[in-house]
C-alpha atoms as a PDB file:
ATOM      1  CA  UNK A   1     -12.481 -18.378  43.995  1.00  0.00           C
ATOM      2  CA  UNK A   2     -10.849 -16.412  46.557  1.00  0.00           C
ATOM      3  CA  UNK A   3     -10.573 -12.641  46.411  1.00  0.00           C
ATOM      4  CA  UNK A   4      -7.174 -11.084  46.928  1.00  0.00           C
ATOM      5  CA  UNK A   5      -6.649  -7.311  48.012  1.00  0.00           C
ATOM      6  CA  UNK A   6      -3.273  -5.853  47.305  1.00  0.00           C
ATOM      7  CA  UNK A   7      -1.580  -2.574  47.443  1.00  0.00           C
ATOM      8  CA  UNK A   8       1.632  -1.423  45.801  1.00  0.00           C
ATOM      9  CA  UNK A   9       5.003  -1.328  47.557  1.00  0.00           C
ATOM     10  CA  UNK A  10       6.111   1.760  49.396  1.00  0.00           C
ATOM     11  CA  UNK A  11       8.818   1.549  46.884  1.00  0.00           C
ATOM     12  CA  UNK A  12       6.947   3.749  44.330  1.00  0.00           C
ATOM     13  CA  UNK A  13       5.539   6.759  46.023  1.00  0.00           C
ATOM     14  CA  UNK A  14       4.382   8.636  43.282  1.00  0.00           C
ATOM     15  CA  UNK A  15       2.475   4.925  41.447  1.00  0.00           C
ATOM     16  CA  UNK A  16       3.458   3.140  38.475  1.00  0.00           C
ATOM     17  CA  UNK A  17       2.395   1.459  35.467  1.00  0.00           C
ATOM     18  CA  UNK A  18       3.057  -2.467  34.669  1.00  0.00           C
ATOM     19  CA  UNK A  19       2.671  -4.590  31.813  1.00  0.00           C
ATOM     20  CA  UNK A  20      -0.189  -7.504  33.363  1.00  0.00           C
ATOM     21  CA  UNK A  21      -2.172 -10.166  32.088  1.00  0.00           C
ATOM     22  CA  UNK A  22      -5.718 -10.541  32.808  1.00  0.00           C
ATOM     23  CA  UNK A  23      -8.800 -12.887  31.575  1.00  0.00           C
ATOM     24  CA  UNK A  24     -11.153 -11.459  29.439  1.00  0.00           C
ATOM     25  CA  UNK A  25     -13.760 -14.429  29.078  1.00  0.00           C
ATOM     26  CA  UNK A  26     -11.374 -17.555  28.593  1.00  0.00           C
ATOM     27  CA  UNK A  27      -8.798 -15.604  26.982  1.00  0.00           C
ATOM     28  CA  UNK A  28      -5.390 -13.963  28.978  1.00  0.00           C
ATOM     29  CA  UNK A  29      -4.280 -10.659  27.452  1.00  0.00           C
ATOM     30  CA  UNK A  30      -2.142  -7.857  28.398  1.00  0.00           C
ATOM     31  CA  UNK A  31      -2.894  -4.568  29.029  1.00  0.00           C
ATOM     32  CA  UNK A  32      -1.110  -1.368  31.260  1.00  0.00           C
ATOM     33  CA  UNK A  33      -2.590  -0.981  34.153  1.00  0.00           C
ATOM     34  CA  UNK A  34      -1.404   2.372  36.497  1.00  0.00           C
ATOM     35  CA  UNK A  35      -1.628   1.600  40.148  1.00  0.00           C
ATOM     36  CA  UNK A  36      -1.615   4.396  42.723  1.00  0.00           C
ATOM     37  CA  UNK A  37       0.430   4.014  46.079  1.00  0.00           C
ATOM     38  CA  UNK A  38      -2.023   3.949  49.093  1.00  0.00           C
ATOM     39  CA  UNK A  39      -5.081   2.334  47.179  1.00  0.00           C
ATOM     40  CA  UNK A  40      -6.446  -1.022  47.778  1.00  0.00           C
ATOM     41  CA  UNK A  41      -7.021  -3.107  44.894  1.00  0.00           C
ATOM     42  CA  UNK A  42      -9.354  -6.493  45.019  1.00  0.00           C
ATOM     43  CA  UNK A  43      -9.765  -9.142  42.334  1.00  0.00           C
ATOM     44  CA  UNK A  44     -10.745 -12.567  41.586  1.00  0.00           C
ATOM     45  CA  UNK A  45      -8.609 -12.689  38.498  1.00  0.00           C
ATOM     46  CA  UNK A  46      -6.721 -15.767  38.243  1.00  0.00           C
ATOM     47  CA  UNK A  47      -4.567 -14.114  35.669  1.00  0.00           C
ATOM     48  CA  UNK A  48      -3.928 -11.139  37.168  1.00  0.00           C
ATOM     49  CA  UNK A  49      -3.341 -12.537  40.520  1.00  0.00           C
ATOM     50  CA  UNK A  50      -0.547 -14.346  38.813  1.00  0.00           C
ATOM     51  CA  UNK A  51       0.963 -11.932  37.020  1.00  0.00           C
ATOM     52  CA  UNK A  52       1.082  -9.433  40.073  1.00  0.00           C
ATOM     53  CA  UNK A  53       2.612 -12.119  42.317  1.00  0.00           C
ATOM     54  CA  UNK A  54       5.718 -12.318  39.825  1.00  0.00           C
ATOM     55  CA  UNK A  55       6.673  -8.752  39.655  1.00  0.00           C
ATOM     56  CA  UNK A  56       9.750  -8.492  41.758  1.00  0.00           C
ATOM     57  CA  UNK A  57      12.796  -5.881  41.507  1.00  0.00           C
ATOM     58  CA  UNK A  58      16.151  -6.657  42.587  1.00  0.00           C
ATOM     59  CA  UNK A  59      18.669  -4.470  44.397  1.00  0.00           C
ATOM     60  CA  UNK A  60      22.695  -5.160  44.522  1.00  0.00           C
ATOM     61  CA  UNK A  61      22.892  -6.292  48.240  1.00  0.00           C
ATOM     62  CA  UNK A  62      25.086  -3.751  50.468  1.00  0.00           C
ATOM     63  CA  UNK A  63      24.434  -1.961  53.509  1.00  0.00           C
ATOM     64  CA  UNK A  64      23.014   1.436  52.368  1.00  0.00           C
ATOM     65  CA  UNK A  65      20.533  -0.887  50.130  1.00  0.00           C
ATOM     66  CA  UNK A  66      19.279  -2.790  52.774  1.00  0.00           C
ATOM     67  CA  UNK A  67      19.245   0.785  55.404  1.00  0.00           C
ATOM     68  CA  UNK A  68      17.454   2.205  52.482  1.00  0.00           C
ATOM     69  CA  UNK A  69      15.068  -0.033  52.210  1.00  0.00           C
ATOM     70  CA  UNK A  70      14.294  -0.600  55.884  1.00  0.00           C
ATOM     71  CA  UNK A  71      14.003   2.903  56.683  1.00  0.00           C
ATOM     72  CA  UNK A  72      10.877   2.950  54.368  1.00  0.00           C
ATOM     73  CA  UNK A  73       9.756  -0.317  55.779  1.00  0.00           C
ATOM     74  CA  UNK A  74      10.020  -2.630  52.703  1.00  0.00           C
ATOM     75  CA  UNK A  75      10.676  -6.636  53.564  1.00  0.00           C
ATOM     76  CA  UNK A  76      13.219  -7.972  50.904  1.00  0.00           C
ATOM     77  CA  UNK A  77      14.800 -11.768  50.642  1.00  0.00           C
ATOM     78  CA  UNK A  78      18.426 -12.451  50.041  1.00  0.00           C
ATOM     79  CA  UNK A  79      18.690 -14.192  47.285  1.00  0.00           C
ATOM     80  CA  UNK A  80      21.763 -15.700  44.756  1.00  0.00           C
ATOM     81  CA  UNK A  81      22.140 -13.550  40.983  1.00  0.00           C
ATOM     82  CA  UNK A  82      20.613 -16.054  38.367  1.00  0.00           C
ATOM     83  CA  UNK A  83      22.868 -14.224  36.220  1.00  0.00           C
ATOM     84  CA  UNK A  84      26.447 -14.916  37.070  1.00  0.00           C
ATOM     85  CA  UNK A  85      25.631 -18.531  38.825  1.00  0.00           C
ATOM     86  CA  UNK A  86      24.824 -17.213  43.000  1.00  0.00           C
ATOM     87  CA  UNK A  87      28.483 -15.871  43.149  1.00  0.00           C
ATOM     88  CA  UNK A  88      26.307 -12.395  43.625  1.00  0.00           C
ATOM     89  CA  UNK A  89      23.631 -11.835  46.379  1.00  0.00           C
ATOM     90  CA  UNK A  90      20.527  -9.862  45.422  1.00  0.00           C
ATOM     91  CA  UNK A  91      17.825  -8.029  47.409  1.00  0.00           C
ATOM     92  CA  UNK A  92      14.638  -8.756  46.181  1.00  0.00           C
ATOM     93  CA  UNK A  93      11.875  -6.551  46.982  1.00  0.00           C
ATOM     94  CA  UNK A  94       7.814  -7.720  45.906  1.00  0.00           C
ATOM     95  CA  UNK A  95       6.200  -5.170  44.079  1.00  0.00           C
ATOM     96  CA  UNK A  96       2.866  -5.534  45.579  1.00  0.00           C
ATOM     97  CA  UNK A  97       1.930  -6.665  49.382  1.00  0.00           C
ATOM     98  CA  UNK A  98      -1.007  -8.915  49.578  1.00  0.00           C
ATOM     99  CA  UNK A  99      -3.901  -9.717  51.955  1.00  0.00           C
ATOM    100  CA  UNK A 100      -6.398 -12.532  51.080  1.00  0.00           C
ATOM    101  CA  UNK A 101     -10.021 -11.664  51.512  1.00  0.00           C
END
């Protein structure tokens, strides 16, 4: 198994707490886990590798949005609302940046 470091976007300055899953033996569970902008995190955990690769947050595309978000140097995808059938484009931003050991 690979390790993966990761960090948390620039998009939460002061850290934040999510909901992941994790392996505890065979067996996934959930806990809250705070991570702190500007650390490095590294696991093995095929679970929580997973779970951290999902977390996404989407922004209503317009211009201050997207000057926003490259001022602080965040990449972000255009992508089509899920919601109201693509007739809405989204920003979405990944939560955590990632760097395979």
């Amino acid at each position: 198994m690979k390790k993966l470091k990761y960090t948390l976007s620039k998009l939460f300055p002061d850290g934040k707490t999510f909901r992941v899953n994790y392996l505890d033996g065979n067996i996934v569970k959930l806990k809250n886990v705070r991570f702190e902008y500007g650390s490095t995190y590294e696991t093995e955990d095929v679970a929580l590798i997973k779970s951290i690769k999902g977390l996404t947050q989407r922004f209503p595309d317009n211009t201050s949005n997207r000057a926003w978000l490259d001022s602080i140097g965040v990449t972000y995808n255009p992508v089509p609302c899920q919601a109201c059938g693509g007739r809405v484009i989204k920003l979405e931003v990944h939560l955590f940046e990632f760097e395979e050991v």
